[in-house]
PDB file of N, CA and C in Angstrom:
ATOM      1  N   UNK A   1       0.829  -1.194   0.000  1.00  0.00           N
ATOM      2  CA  UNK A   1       0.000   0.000   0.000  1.00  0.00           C
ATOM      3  C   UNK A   1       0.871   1.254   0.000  1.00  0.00           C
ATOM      4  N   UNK A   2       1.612   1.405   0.777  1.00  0.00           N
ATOM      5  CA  UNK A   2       2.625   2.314   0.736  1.00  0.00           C
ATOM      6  C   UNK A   2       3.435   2.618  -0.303  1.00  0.00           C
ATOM      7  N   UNK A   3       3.969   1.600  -1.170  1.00  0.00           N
ATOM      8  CA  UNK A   3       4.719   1.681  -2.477  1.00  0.00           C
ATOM      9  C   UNK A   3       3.250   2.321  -3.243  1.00  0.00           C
ATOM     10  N   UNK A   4       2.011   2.019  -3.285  1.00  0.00           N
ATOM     11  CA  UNK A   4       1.521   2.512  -4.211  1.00  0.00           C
ATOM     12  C   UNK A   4       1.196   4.277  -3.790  1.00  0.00           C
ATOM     13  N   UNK A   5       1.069   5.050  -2.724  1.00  0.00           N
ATOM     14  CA  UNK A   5       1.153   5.849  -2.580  1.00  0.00           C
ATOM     15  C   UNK A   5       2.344   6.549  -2.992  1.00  0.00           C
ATOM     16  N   UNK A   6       3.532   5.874  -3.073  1.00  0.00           N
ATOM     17  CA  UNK A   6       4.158   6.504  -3.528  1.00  0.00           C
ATOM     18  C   UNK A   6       4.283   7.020  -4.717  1.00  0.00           C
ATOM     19  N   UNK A   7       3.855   6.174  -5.762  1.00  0.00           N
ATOM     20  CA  UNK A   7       3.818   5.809  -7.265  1.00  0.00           C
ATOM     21  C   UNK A   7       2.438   7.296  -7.550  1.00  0.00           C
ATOM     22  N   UNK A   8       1.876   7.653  -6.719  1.00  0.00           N
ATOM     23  CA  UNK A   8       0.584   8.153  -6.782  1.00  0.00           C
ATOM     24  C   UNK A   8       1.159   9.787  -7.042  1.00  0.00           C
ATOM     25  N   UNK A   9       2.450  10.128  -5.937  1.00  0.00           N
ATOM     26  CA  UNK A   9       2.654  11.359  -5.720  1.00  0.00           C
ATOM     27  C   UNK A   9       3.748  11.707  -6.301  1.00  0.00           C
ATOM     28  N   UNK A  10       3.777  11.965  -7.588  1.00  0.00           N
ATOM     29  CA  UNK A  10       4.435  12.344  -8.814  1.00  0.00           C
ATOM     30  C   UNK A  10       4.951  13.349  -8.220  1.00  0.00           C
ATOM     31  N   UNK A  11       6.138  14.024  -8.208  1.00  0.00           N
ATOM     32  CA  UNK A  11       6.489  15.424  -8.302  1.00  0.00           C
ATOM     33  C   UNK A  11       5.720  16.403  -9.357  1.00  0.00           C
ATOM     34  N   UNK A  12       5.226  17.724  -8.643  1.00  0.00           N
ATOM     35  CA  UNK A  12       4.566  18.566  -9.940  1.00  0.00           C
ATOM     36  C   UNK A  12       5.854  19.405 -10.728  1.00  0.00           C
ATOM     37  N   UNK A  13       5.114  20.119 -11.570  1.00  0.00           N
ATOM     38  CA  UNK A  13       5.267  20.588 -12.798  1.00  0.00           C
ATOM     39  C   UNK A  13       5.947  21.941 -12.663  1.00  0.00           C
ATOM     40  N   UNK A  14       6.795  22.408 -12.129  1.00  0.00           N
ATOM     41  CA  UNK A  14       7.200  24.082 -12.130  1.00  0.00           C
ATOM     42  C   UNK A  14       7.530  24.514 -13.160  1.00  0.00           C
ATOM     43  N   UNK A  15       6.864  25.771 -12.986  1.00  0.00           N
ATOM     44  CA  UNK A  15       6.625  26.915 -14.243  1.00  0.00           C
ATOM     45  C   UNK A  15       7.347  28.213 -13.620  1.00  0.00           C
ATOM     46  N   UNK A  16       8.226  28.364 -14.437  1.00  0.00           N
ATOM     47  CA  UNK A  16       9.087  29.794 -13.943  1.00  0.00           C
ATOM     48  C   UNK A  16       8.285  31.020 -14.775  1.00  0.00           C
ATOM     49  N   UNK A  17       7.972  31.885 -14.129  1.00  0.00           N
ATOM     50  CA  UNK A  17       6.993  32.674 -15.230  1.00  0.00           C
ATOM     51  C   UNK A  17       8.246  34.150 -15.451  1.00  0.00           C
ATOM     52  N   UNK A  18       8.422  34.552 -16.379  1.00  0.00           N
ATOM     53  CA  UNK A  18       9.794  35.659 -17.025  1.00  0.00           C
ATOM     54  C   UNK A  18       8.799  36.635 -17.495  1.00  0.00           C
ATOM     55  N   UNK A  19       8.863  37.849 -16.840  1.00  0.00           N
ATOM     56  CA  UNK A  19       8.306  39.031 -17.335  1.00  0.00           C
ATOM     57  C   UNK A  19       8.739  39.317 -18.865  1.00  0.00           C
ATOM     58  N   UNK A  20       7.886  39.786 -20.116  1.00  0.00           N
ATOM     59  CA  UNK A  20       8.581  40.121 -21.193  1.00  0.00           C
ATOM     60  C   UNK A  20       9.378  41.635 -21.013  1.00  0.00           C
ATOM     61  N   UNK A  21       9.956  41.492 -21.835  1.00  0.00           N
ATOM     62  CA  UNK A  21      10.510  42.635 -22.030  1.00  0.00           C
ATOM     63  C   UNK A  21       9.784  44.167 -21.818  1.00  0.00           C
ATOM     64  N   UNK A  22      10.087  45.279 -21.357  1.00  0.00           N
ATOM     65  CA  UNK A  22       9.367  46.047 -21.608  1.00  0.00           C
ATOM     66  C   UNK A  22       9.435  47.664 -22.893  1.00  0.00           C
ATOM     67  N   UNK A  23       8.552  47.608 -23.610  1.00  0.00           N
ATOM     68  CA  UNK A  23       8.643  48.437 -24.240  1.00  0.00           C
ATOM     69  C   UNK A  23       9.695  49.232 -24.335  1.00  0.00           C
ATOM     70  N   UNK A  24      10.618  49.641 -24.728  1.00  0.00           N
ATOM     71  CA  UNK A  24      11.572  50.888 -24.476  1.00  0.00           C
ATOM     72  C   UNK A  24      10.817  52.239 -25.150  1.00  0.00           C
ATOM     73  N   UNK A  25      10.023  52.583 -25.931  1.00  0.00           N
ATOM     74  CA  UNK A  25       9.461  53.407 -26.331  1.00  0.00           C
ATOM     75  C   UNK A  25       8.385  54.608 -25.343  1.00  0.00           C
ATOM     76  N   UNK A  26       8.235  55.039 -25.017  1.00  0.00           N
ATOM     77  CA  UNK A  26       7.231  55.811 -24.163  1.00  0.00           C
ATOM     78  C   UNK A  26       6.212  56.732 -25.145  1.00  0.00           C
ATOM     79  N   UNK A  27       5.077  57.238 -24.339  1.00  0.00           N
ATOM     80  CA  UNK A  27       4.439  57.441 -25.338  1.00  0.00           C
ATOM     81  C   UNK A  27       4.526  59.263 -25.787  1.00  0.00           C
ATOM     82  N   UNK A  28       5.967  59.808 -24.987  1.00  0.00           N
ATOM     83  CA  UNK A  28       5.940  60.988 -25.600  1.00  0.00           C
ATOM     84  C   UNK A  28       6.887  60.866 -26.202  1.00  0.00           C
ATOM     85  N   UNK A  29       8.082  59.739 -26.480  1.00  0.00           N
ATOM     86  CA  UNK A  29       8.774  59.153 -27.742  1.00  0.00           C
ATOM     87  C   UNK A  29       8.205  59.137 -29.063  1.00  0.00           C
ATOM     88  N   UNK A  30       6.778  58.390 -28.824  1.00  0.00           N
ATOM     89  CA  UNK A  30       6.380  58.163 -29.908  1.00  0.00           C
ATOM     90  C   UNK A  30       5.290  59.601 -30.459  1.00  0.00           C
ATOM     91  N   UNK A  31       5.038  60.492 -29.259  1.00  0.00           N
ATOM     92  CA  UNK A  31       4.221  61.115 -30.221  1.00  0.00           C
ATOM     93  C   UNK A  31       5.058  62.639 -30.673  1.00  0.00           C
ATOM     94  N   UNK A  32       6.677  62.610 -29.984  1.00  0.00           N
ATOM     95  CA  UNK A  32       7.330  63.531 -30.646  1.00  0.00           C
ATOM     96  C   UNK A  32       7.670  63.084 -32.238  1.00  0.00           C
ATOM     97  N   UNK A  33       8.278  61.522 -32.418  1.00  0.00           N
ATOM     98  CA  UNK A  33       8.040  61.331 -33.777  1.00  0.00           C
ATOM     99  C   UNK A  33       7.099  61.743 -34.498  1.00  0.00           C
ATOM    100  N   UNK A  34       5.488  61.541 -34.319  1.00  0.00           N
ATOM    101  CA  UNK A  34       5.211  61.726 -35.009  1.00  0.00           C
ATOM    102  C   UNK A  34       4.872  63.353 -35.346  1.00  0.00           C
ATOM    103  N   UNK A  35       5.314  64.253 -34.369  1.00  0.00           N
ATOM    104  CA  UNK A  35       5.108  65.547 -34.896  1.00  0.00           C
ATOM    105  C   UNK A  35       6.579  65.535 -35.726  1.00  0.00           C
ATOM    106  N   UNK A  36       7.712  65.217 -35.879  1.00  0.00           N
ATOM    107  CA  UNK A  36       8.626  65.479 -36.372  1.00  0.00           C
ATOM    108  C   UNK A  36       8.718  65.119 -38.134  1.00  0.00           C
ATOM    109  N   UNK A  37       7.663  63.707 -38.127  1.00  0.00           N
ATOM    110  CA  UNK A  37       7.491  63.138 -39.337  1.00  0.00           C
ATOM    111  C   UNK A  37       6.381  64.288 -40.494  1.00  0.00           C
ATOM    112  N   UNK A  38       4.988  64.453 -39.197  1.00  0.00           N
ATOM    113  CA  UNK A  38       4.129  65.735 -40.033  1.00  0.00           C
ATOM    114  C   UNK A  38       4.572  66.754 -40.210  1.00  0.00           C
ATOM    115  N   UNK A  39       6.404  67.580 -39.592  1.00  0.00           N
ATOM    116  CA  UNK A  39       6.556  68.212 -39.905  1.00  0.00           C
ATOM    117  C   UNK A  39       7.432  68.436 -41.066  1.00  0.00           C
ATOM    118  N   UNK A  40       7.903  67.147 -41.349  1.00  0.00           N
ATOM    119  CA  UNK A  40       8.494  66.857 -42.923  1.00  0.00           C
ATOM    120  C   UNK A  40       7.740  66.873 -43.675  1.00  0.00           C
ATOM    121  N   UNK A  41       6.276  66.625 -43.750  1.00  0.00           N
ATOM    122  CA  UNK A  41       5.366  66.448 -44.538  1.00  0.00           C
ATOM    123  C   UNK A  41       5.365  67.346 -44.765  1.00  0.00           C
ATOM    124  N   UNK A  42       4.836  68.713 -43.849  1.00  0.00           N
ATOM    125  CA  UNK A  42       4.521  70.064 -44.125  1.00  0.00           C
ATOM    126  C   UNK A  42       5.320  71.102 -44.849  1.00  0.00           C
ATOM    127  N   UNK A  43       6.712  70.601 -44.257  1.00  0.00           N
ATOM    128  CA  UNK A  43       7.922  71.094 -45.166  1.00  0.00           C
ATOM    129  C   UNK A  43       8.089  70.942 -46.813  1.00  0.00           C
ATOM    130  N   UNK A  44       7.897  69.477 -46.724  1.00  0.00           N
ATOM    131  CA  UNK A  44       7.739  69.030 -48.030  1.00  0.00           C
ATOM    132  C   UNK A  44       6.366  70.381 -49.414  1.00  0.00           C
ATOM    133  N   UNK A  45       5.267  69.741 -48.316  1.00  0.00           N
ATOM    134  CA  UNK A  45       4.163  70.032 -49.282  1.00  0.00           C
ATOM    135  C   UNK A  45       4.464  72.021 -49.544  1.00  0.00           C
ATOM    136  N   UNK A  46       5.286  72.455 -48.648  1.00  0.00           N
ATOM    137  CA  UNK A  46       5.461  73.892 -48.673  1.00  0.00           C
ATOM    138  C   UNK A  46       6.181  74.439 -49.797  1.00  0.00           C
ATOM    139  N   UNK A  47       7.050  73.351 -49.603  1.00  0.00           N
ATOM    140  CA  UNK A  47       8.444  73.683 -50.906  1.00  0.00           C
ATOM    141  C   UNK A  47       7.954  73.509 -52.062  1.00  0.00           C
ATOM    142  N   UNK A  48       7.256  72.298 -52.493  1.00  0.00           N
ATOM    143  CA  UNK A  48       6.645  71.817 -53.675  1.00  0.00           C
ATOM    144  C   UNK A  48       5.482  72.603 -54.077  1.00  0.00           C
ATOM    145  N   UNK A  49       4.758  72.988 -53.094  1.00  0.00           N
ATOM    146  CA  UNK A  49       3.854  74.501 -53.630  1.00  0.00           C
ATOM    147  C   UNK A  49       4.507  75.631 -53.608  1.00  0.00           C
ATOM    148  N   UNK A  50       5.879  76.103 -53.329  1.00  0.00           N
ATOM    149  CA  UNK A  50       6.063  77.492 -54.001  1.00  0.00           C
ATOM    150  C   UNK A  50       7.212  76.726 -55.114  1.00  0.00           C
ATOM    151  N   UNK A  51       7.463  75.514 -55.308  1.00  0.00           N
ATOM    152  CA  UNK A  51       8.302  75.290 -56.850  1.00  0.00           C
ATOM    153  C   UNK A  51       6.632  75.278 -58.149  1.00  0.00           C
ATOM    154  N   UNK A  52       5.895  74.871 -57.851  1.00  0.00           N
ATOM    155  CA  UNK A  52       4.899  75.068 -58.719  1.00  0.00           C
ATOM    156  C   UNK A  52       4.483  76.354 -58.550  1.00  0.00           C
ATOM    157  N   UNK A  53       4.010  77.120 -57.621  1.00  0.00           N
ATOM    158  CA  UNK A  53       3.479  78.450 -57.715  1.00  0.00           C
ATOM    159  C   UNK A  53       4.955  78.969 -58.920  1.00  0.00           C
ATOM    160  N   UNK A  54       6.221  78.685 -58.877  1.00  0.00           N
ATOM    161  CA  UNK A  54       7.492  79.866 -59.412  1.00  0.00           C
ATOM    162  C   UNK A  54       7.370  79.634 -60.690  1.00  0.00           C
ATOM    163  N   UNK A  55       6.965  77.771 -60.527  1.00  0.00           N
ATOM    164  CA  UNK A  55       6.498  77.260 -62.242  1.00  0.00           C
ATOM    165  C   UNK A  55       5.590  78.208 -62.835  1.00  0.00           C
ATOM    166  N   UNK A  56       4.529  78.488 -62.559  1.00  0.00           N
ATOM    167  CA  UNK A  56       3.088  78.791 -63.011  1.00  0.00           C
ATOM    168  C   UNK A  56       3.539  80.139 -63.473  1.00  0.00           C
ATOM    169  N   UNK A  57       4.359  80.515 -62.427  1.00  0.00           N
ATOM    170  CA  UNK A  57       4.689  82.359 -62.890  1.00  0.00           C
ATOM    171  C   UNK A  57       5.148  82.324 -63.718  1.00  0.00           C
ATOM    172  N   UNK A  58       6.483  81.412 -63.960  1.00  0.00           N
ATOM    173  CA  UNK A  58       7.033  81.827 -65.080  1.00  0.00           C
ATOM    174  C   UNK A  58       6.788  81.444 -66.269  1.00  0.00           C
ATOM    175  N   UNK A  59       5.911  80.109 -66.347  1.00  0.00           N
ATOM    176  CA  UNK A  59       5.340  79.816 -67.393  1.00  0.00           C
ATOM    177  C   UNK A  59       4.231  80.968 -67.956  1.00  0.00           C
ATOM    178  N   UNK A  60       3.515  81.162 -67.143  1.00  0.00           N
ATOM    179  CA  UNK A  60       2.295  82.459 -67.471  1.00  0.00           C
ATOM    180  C   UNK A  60       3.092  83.571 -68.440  1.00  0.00           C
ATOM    181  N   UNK A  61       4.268  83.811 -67.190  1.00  0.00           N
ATOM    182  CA  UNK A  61       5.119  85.155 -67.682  1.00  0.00           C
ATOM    183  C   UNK A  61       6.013  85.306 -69.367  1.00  0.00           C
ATOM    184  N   UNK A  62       6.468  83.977 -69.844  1.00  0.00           N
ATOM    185  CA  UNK A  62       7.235  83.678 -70.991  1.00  0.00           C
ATOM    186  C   UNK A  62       6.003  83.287 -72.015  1.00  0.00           C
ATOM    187  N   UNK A  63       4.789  83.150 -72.241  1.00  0.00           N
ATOM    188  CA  UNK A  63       4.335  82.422 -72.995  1.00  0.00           C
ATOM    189  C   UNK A  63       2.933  83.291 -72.319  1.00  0.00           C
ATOM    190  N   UNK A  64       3.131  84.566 -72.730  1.00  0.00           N
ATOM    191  CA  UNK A  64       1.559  85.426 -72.925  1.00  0.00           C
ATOM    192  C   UNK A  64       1.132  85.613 -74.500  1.00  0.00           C
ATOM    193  N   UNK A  65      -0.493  85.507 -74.077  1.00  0.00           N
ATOM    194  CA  UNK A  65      -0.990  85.523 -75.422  1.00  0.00           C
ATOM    195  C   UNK A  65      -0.950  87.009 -76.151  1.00  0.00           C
TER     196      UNK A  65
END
């Protein structure tokens, strides 16, 4: 009887539980990017509307009817 109690009480199962990693990003990391990115955008779309506005002039200006 005793041998079978023994046979009964298996050692359990340990589970080491490991925190993941944590983010390195914060969220005024991420939302200075993204003002830095809309402000390339804005840069962008600024430049490219006064190279077409300089277009338009000078096209208008060389080629009047």
């Amino acid at each position: 009887m005793e041998n079978q109690l023994e046979l009964a009480q298996e050692p359990g199962i340990v589970v080491k539980l490991i925190e993941p990693p944590s983010d390195p990003t914060g969220l005024a990391e991420v939302l200075l990017g993204v003002v830095r990115l809309t402000g390339v955008w804005v840069l962008i779309a600024i430049l490219l509307g006064g190279a077409l506005a300089y277009a338009l002039f000078w096209y208008r200006s060389h080629h009047e009817s």
